[in-house]
PDB file of N, CA and C in Angstrom:
ATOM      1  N   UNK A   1     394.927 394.714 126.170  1.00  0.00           N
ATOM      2  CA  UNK A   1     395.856 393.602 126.279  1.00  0.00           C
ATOM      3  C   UNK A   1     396.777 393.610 125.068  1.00  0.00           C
ATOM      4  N   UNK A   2     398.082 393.349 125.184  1.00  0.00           N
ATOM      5  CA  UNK A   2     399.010 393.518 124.289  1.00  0.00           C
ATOM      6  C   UNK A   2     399.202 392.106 123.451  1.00  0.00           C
ATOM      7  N   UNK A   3     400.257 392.120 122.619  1.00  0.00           N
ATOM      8  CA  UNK A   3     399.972 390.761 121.362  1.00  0.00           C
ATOM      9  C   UNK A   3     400.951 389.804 122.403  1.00  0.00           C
ATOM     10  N   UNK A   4     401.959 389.839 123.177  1.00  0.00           N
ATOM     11  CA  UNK A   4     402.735 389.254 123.920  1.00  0.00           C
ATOM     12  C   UNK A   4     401.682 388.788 124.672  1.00  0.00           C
ATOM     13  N   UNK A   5     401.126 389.068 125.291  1.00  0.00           N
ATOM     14  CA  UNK A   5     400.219 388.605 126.779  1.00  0.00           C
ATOM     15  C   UNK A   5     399.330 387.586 126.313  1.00  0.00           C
ATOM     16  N   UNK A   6     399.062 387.542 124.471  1.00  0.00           N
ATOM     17  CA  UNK A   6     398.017 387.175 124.281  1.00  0.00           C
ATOM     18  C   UNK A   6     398.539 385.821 123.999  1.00  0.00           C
ATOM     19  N   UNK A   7     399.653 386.102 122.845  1.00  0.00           N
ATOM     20  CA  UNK A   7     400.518 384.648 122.754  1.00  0.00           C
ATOM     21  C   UNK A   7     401.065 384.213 123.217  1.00  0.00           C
ATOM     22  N   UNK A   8     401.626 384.441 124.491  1.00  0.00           N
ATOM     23  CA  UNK A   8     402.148 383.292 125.535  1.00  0.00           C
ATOM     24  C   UNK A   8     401.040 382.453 125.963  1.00  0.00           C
ATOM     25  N   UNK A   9     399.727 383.306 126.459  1.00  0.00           N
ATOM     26  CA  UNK A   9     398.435 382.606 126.692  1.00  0.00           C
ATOM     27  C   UNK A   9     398.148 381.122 125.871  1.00  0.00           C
ATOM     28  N   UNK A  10     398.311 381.701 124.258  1.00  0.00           N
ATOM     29  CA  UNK A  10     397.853 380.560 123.474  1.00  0.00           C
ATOM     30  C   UNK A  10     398.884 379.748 123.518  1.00  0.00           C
ATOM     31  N   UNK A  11     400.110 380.150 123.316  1.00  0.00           N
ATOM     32  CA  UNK A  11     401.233 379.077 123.819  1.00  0.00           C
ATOM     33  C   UNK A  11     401.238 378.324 124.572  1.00  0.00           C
ATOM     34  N   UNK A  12     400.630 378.586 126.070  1.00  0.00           N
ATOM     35  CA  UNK A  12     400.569 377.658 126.887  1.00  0.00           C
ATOM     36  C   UNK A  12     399.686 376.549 126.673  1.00  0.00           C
ATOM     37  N   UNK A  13     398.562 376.589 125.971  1.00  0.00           N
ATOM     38  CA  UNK A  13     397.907 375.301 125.546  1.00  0.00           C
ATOM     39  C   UNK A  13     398.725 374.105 125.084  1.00  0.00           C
ATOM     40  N   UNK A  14     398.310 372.669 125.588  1.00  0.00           N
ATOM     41  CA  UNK A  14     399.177 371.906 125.799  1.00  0.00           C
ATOM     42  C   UNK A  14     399.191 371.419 123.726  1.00  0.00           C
ATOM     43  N   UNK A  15     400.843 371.666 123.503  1.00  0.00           N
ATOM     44  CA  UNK A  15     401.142 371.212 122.161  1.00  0.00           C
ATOM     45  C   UNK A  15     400.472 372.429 121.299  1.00  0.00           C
ATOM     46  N   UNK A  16     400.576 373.502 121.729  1.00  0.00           N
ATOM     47  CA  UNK A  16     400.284 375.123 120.816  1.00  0.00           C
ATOM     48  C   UNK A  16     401.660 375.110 120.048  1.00  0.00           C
ATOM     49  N   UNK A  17     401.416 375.418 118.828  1.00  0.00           N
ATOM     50  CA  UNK A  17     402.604 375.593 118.239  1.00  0.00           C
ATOM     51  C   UNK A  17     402.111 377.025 117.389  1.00  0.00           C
ATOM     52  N   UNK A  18     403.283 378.208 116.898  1.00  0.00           N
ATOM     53  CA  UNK A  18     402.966 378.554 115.698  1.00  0.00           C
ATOM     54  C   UNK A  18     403.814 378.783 114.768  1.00  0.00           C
ATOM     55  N   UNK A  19     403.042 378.685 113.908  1.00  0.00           N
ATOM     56  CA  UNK A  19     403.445 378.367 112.294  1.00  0.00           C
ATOM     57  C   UNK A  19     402.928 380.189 111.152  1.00  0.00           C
ATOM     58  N   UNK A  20     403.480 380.416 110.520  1.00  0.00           N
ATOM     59  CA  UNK A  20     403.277 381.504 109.236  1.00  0.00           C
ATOM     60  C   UNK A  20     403.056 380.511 107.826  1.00  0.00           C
ATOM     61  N   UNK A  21     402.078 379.996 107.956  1.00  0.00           N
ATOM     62  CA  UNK A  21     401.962 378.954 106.617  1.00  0.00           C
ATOM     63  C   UNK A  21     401.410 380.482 105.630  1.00  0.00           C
ATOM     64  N   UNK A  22     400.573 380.770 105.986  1.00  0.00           N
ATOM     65  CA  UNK A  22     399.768 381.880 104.657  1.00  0.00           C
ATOM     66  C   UNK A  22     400.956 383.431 104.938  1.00  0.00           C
ATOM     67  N   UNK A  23     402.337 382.920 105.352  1.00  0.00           N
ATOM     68  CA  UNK A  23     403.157 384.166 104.760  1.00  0.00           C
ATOM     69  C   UNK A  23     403.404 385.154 106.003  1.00  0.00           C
ATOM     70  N   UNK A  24     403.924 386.209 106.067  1.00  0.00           N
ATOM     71  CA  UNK A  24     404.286 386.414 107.315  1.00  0.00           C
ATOM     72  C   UNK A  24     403.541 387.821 108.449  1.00  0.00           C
ATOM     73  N   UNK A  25     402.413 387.770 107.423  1.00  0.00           N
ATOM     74  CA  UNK A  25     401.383 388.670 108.005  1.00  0.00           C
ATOM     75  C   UNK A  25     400.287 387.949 108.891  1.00  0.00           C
ATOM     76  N   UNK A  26     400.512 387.068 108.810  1.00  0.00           N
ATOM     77  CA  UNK A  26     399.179 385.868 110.171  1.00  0.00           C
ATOM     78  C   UNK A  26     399.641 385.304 110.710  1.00  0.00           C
ATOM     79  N   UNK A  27     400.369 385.588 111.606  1.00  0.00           N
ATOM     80  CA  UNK A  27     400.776 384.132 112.804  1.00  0.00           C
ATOM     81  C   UNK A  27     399.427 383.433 113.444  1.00  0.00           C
ATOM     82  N   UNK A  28     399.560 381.726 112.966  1.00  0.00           N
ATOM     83  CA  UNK A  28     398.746 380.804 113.130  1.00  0.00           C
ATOM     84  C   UNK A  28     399.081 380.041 114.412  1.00  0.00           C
ATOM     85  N   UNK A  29     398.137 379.666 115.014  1.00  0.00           N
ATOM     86  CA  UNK A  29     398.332 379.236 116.149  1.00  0.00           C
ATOM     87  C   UNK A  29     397.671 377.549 115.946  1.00  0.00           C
ATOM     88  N   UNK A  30     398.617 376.615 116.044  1.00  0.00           N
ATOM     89  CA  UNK A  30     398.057 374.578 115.819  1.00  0.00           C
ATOM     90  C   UNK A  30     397.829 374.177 117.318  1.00  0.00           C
ATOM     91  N   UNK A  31     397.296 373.426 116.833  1.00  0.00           N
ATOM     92  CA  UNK A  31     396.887 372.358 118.107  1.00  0.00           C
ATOM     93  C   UNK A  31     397.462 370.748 116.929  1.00  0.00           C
ATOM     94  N   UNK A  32     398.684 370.330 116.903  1.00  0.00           N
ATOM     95  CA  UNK A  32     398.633 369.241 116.154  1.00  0.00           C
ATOM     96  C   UNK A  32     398.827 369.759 114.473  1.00  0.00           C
ATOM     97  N   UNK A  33     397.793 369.627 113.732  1.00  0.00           N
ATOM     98  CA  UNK A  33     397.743 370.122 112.369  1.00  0.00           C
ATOM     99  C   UNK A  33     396.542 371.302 112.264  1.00  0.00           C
ATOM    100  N   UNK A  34     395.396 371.530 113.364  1.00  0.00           N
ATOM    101  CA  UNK A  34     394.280 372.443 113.029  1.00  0.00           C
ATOM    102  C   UNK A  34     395.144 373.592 113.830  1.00  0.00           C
ATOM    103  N   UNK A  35     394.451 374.449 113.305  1.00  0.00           N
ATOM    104  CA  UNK A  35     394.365 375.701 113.583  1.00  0.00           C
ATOM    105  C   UNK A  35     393.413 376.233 114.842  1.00  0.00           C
ATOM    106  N   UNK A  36     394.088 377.001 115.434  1.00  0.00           N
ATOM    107  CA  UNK A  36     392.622 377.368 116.810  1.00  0.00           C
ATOM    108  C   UNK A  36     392.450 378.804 116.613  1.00  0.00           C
ATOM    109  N   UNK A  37     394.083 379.328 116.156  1.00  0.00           N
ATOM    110  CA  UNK A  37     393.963 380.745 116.431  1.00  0.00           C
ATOM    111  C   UNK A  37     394.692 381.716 115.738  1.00  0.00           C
ATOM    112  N   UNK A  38     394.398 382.835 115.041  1.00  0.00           N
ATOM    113  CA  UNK A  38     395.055 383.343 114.301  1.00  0.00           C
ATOM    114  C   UNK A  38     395.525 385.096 114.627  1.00  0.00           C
ATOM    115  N   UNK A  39     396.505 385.613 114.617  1.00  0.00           N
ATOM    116  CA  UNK A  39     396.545 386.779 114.793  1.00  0.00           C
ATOM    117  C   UNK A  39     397.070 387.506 113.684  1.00  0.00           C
ATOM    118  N   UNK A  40     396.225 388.982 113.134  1.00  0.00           N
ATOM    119  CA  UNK A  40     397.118 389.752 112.158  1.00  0.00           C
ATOM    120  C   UNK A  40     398.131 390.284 112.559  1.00  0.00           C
ATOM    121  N   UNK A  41     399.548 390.599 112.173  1.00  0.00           N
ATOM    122  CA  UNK A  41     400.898 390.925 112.114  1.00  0.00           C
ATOM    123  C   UNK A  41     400.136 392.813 111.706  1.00  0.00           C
ATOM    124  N   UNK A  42     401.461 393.716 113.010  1.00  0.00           N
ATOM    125  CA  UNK A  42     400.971 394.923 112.866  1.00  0.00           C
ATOM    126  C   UNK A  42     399.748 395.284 112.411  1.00  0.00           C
ATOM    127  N   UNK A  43     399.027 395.170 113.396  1.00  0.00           N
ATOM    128  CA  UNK A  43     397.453 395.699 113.179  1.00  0.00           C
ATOM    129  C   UNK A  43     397.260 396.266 114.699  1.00  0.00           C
ATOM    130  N   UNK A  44     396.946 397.709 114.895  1.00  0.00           N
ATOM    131  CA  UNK A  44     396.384 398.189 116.027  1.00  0.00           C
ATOM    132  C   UNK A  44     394.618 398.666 115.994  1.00  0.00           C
ATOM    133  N   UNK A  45     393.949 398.403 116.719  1.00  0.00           N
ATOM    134  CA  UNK A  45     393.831 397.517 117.488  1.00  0.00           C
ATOM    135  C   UNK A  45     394.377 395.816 117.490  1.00  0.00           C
ATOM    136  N   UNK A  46     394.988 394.510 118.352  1.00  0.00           N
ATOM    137  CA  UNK A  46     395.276 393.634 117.973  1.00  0.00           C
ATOM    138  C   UNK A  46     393.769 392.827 117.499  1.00  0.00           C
ATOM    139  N   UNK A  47     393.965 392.017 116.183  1.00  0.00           N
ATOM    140  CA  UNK A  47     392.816 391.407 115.802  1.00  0.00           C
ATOM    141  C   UNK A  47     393.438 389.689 115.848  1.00  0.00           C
ATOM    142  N   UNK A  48     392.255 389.560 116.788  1.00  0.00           N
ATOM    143  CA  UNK A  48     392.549 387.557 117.066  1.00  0.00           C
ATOM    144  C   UNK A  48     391.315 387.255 116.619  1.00  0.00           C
ATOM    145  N   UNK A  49     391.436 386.146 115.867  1.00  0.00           N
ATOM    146  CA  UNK A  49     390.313 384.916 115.214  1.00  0.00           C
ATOM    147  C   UNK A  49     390.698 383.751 116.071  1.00  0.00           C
ATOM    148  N   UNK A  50     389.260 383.410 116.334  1.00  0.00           N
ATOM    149  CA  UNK A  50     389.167 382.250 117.159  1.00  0.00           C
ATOM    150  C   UNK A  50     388.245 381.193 116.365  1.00  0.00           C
ATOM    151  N   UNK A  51     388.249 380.149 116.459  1.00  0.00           N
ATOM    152  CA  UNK A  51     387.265 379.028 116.205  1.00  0.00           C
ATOM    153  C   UNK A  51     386.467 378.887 117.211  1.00  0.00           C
ATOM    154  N   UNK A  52     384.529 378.584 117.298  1.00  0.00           N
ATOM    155  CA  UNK A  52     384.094 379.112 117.752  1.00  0.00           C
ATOM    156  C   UNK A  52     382.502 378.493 117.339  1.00  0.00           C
ATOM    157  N   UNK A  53     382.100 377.699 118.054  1.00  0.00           N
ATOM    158  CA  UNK A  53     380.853 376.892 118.322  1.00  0.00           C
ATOM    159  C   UNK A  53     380.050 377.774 117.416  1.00  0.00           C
ATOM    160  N   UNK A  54     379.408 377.422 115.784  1.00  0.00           N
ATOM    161  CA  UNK A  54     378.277 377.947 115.632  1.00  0.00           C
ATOM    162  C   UNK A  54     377.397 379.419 115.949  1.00  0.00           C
ATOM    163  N   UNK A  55     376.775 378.413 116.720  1.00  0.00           N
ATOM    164  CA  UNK A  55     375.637 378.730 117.538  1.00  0.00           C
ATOM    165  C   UNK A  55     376.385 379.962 118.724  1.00  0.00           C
ATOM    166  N   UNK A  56     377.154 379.724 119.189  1.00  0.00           N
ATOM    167  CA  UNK A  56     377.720 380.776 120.541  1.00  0.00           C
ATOM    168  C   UNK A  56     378.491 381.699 119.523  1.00  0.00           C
ATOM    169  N   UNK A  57     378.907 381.364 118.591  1.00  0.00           N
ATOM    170  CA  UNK A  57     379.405 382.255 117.239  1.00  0.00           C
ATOM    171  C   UNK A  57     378.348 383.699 117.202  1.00  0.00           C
ATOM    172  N   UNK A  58     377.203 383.238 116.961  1.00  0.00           N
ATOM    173  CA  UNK A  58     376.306 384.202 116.687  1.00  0.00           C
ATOM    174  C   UNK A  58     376.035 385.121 117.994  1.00  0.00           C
ATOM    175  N   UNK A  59     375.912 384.481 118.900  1.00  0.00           N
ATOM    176  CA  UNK A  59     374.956 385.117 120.434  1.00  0.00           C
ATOM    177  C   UNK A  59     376.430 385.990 120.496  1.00  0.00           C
ATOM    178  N   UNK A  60     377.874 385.699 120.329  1.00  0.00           N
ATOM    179  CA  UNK A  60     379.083 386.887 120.749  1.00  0.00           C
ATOM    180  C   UNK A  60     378.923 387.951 120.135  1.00  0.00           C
ATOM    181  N   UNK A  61     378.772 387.520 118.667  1.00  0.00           N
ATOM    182  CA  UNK A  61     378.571 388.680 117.809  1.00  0.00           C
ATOM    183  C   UNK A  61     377.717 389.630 117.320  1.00  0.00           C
ATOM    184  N   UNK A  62     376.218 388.869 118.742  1.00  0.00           N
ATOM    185  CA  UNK A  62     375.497 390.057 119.060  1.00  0.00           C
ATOM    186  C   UNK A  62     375.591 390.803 120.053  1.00  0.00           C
ATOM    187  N   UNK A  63     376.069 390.209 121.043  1.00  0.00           N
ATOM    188  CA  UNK A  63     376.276 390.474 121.944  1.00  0.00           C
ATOM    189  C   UNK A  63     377.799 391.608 122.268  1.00  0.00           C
ATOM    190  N   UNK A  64     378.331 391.552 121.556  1.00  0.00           N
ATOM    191  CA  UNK A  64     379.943 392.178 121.871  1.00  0.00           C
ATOM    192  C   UNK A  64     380.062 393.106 120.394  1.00  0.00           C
ATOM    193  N   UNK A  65     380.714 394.521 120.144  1.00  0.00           N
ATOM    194  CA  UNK A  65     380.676 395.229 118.887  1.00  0.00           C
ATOM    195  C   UNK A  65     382.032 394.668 118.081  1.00  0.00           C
ATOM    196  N   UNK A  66     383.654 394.399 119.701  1.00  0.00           N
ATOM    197  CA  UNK A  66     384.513 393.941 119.156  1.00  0.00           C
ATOM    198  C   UNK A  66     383.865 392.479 118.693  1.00  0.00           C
ATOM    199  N   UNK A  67     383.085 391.883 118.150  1.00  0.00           N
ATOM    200  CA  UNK A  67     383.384 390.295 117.867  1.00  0.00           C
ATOM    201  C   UNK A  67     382.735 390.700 116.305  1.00  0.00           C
ATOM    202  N   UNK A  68     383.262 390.033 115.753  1.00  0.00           N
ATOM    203  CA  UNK A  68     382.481 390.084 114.547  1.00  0.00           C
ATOM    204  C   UNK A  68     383.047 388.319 113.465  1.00  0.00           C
ATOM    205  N   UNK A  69     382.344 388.628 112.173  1.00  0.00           N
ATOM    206  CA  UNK A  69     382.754 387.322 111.550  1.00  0.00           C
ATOM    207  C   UNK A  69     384.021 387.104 111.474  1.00  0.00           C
ATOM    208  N   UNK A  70     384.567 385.892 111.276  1.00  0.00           N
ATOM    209  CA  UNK A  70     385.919 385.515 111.152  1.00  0.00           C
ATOM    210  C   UNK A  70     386.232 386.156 109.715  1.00  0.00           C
ATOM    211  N   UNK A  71     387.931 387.079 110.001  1.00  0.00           N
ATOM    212  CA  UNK A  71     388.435 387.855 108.668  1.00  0.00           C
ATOM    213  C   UNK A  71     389.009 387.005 107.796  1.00  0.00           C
ATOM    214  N   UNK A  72     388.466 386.660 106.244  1.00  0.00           N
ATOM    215  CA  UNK A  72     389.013 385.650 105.177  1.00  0.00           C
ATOM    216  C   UNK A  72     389.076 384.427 105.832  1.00  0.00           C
ATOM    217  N   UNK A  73     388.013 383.997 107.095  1.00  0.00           N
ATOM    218  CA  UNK A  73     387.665 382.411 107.422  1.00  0.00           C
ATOM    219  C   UNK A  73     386.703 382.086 107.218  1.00  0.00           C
ATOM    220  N   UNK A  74     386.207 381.056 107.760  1.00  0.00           N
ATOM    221  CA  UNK A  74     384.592 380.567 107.278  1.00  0.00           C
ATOM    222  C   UNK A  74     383.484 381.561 108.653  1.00  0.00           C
ATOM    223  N   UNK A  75     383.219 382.065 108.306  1.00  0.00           N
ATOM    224  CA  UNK A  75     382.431 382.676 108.893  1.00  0.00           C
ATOM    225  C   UNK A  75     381.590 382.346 109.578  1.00  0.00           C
ATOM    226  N   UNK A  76     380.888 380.811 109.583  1.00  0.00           N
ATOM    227  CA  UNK A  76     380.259 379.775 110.313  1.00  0.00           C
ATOM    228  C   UNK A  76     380.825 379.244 111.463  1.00  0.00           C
ATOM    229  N   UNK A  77     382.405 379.004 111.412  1.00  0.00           N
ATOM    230  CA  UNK A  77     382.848 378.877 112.628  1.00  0.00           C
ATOM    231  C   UNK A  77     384.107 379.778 113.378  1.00  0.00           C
ATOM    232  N   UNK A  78     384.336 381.048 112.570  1.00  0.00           N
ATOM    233  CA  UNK A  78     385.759 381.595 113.171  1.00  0.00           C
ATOM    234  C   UNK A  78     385.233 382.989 113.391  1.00  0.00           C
ATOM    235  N   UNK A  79     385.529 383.289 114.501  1.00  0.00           N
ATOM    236  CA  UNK A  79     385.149 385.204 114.527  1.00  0.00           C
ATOM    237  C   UNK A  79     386.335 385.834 114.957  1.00  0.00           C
ATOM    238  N   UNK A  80     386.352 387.001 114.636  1.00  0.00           N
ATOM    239  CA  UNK A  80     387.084 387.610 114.869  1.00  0.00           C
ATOM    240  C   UNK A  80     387.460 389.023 115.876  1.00  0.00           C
ATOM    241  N   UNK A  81     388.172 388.676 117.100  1.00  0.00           N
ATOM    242  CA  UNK A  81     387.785 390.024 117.518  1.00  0.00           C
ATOM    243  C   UNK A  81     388.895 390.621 117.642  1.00  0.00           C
ATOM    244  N   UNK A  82     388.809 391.965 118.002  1.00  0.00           N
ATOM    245  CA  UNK A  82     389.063 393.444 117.755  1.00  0.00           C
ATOM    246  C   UNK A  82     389.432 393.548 119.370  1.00  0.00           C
ATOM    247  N   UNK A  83     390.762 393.919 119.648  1.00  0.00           N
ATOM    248  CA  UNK A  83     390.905 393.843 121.156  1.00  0.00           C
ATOM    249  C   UNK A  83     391.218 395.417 121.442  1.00  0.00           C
ATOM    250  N   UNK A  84     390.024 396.087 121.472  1.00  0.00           N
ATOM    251  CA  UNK A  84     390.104 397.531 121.643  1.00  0.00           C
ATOM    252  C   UNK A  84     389.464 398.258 122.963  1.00  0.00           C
ATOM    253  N   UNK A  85     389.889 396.887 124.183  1.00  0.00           N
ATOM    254  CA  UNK A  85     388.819 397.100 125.183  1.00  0.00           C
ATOM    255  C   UNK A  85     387.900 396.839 125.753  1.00  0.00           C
ATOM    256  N   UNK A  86     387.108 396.557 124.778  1.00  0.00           N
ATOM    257  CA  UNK A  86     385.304 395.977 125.321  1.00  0.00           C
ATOM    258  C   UNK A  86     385.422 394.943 126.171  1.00  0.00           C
ATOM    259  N   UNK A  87     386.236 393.655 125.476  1.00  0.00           N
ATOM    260  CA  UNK A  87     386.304 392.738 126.304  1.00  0.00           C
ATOM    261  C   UNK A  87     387.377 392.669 127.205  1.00  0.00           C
ATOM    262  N   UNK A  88     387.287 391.450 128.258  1.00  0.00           N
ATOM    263  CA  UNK A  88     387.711 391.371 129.087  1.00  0.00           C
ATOM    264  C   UNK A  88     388.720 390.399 129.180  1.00  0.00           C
ATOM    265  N   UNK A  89     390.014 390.602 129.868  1.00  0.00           N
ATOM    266  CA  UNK A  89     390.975 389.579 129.630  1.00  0.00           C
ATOM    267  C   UNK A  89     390.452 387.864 129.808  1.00  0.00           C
ATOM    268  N   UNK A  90     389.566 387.670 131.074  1.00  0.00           N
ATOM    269  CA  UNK A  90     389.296 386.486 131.090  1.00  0.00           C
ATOM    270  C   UNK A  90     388.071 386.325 130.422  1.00  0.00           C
ATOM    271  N   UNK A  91     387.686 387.031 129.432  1.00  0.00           N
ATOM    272  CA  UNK A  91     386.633 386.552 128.626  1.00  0.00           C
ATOM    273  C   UNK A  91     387.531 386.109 127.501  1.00  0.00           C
ATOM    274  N   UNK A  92     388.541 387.138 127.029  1.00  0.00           N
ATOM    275  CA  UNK A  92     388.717 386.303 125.864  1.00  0.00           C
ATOM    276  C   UNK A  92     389.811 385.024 126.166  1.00  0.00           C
ATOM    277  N   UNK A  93     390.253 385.099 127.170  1.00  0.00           N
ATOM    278  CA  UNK A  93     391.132 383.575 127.554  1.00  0.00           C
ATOM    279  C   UNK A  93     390.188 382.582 127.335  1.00  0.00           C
ATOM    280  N   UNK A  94     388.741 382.719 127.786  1.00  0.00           N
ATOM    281  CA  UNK A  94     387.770 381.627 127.891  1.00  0.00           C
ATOM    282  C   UNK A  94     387.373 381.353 126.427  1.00  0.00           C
ATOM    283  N   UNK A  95     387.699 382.437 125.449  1.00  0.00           N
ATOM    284  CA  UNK A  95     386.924 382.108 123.859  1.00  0.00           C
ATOM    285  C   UNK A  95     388.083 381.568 123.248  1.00  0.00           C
ATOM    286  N   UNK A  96     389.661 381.609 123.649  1.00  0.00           N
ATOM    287  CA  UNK A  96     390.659 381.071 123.776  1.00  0.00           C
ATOM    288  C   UNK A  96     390.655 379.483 123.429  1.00  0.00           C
ATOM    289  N   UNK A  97     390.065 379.231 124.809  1.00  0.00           N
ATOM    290  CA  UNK A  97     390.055 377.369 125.452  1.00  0.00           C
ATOM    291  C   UNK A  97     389.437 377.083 124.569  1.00  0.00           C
ATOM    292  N   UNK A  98     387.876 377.743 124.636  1.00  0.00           N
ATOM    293  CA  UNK A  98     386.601 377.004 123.549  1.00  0.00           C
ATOM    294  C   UNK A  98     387.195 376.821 122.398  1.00  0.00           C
ATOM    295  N   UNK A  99     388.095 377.497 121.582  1.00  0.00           N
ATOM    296  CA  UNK A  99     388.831 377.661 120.313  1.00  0.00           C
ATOM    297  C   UNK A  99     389.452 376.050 120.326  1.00  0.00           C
ATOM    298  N   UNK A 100     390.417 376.504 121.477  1.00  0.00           N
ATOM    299  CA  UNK A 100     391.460 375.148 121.189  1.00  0.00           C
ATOM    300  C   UNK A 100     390.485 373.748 121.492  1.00  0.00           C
ATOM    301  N   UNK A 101     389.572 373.423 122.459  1.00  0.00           N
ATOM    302  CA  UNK A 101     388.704 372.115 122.491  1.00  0.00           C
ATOM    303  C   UNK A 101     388.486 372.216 121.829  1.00  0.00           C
ATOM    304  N   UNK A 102     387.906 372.943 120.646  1.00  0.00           N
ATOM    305  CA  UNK A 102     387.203 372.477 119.260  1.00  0.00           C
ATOM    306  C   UNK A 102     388.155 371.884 118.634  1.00  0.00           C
ATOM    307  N   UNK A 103     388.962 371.987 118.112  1.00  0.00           N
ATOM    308  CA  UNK A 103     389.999 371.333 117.313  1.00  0.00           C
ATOM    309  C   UNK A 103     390.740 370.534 117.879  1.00  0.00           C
ATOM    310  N   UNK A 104     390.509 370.113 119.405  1.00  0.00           N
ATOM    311  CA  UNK A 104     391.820 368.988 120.212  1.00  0.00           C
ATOM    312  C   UNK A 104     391.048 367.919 120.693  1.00  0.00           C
ATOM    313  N   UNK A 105     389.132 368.068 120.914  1.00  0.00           N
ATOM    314  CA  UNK A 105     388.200 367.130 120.989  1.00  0.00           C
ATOM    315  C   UNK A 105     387.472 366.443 120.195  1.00  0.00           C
ATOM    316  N   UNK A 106     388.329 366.787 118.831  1.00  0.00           N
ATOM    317  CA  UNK A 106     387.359 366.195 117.956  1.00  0.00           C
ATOM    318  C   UNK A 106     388.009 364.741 117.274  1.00  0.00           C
TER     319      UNK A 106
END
Protein backbone atom coordinates (compact mmCIF):
# COMPACT_ATOMS: atom_id res chain seq x y z
CA UNK A 1 0.00 0.00 0.00
CA UNK A 2 1.34 3.33 -1.00
CA UNK A 3 1.68 6.66 1.44
CA UNK A 4 -1.31 8.34 -0.72
CA UNK A 5 -3.81 5.45 -0.13
CA UNK A 6 -2.82 5.54 3.36
CA UNK A 7 -3.43 9.31 3.98
CA UNK A 8 -6.46 9.96 2.36
CA UNK A 9 -7.67 6.93 4.58
CA UNK A 10 -6.60 8.86 7.74
CA UNK A 11 -7.94 11.99 6.26
CA UNK A 12 -11.15 10.79 6.01
CA UNK A 13 -11.63 10.45 9.76
CA UNK A 14 -14.11 12.89 10.81
CA UNK A 15 -11.90 16.33 11.74
CA UNK A 16 -8.28 14.44 10.67
CA UNK A 17 -6.10 17.14 10.17
CA UNK A 18 -2.25 17.16 9.46
CA UNK A 19 0.16 19.12 10.94
CA UNK A 20 4.53 18.88 10.71
CA UNK A 21 4.84 20.23 14.34
CA UNK A 22 8.31 18.05 15.01
CA UNK A 23 9.65 19.53 11.44
CA UNK A 24 9.19 18.21 8.14
CA UNK A 25 10.25 14.63 8.34
CA UNK A 26 6.84 13.30 10.33
CA UNK A 27 3.67 14.16 9.02
CA UNK A 28 1.28 14.02 12.12
CA UNK A 29 -2.00 13.10 11.82
CA UNK A 30 -4.83 15.21 14.88
CA UNK A 31 -7.98 14.34 15.81
CA UNK A 32 -8.63 17.99 17.47
CA UNK A 33 -5.19 18.58 19.40
CA UNK A 34 -4.05 14.55 19.94
CA UNK A 35 -2.31 12.85 17.70
CA UNK A 36 -3.57 9.31 16.26
CA UNK A 37 -1.09 8.92 13.60
CA UNK A 38 2.20 9.49 12.43
CA UNK A 39 4.06 8.81 9.22
CA UNK A 40 7.99 9.02 8.40
CA UNK A 41 8.68 11.39 5.31
CA UNK A 42 10.77 9.24 2.55
CA UNK A 43 11.15 6.05 4.20
CA UNK A 44 10.70 2.80 2.03
CA UNK A 45 9.23 0.52 3.34
CA UNK A 46 6.26 3.22 4.45
CA UNK A 47 6.48 3.34 8.41
CA UNK A 48 2.99 4.38 10.21
CA UNK A 49 2.69 4.72 14.11
CA UNK A 50 -0.49 4.23 15.45
CA UNK A 51 -1.86 4.70 19.03
CA UNK A 52 -2.87 1.55 20.26
CA UNK A 53 -4.67 -0.14 23.36
CA UNK A 54 -1.88 -1.41 25.73
CA UNK A 55 -2.71 -4.64 26.03
CA UNK A 56 -3.67 -5.34 22.01
CA UNK A 57 -0.26 -3.28 21.69
CA UNK A 58 1.53 -6.31 22.81
CA UNK A 59 -0.63 -9.43 21.30
CA UNK A 60 0.18 -7.24 17.45
CA UNK A 61 3.59 -7.17 18.18
CA UNK A 62 3.65 -10.72 18.73
CA UNK A 63 1.75 -11.60 16.57
CA UNK A 64 2.82 -9.55 13.24
CA UNK A 65 7.06 -9.10 12.46
CA UNK A 66 5.89 -5.68 10.61
CA UNK A 67 4.47 -4.27 14.11
CA UNK A 68 6.85 -3.39 16.45
CA UNK A 69 7.25 -0.56 19.37
CA UNK A 70 6.26 2.88 18.59
CA UNK A 71 9.60 4.81 16.82
CA UNK A 72 10.73 7.83 19.46
CA UNK A 73 6.95 7.32 21.12
CA UNK A 74 5.92 5.90 24.25
CA UNK A 75 6.17 2.54 23.61
CA UNK A 76 3.25 1.61 26.00
CA UNK A 77 0.85 2.98 23.72
CA UNK A 78 2.16 3.70 19.99
CA UNK A 79 3.55 0.94 17.60
CA UNK A 80 4.83 1.15 14.78
CA UNK A 81 4.43 -0.62 11.61
CA UNK A 82 6.48 -1.34 8.66
CA UNK A 83 4.14 -1.63 5.57
CA UNK A 84 6.24 -4.18 3.68
CA UNK A 85 3.34 -6.53 3.02
CA UNK A 86 2.60 -8.76 5.87
CA UNK A 87 -0.31 -6.91 6.64
CA UNK A 88 -3.34 -6.43 5.16
CA UNK A 89 -5.03 -3.34 3.85
CA UNK A 90 -8.12 -3.83 6.02
CA UNK A 91 -6.16 -4.80 8.91
CA UNK A 92 -4.31 -1.87 9.07
CA UNK A 93 -7.46 0.51 8.28
CA UNK A 94 -8.90 -1.31 11.42
CA UNK A 95 -5.54 -0.39 13.67
CA UNK A 96 -6.27 2.99 11.92
CA UNK A 97 -9.96 3.51 13.65
CA UNK A 98 -8.68 1.89 17.02
CA UNK A 99 -5.88 4.72 16.80
CA UNK A 100 -8.28 7.52 16.15
CA UNK A 101 -11.19 6.25 19.05
CA UNK A 102 -8.48 6.36 21.40
CA UNK A 103 -7.86 9.90 21.23
CA UNK A 104 -11.64 11.10 20.00
CA UNK A 105 -13.35 8.86 23.04
CA UNK A 106 -11.67 9.99 25.62
Amino acid sequence: MDRKTVEEYILSMPNARLDYPFGPDVAVYKAGDKMFALISENKDPLQLSLKCDPQLAIVLREKYDEVMPGYHLNKKHWNTLVLAGQLEWDEVKGFIQHSYQLVTET
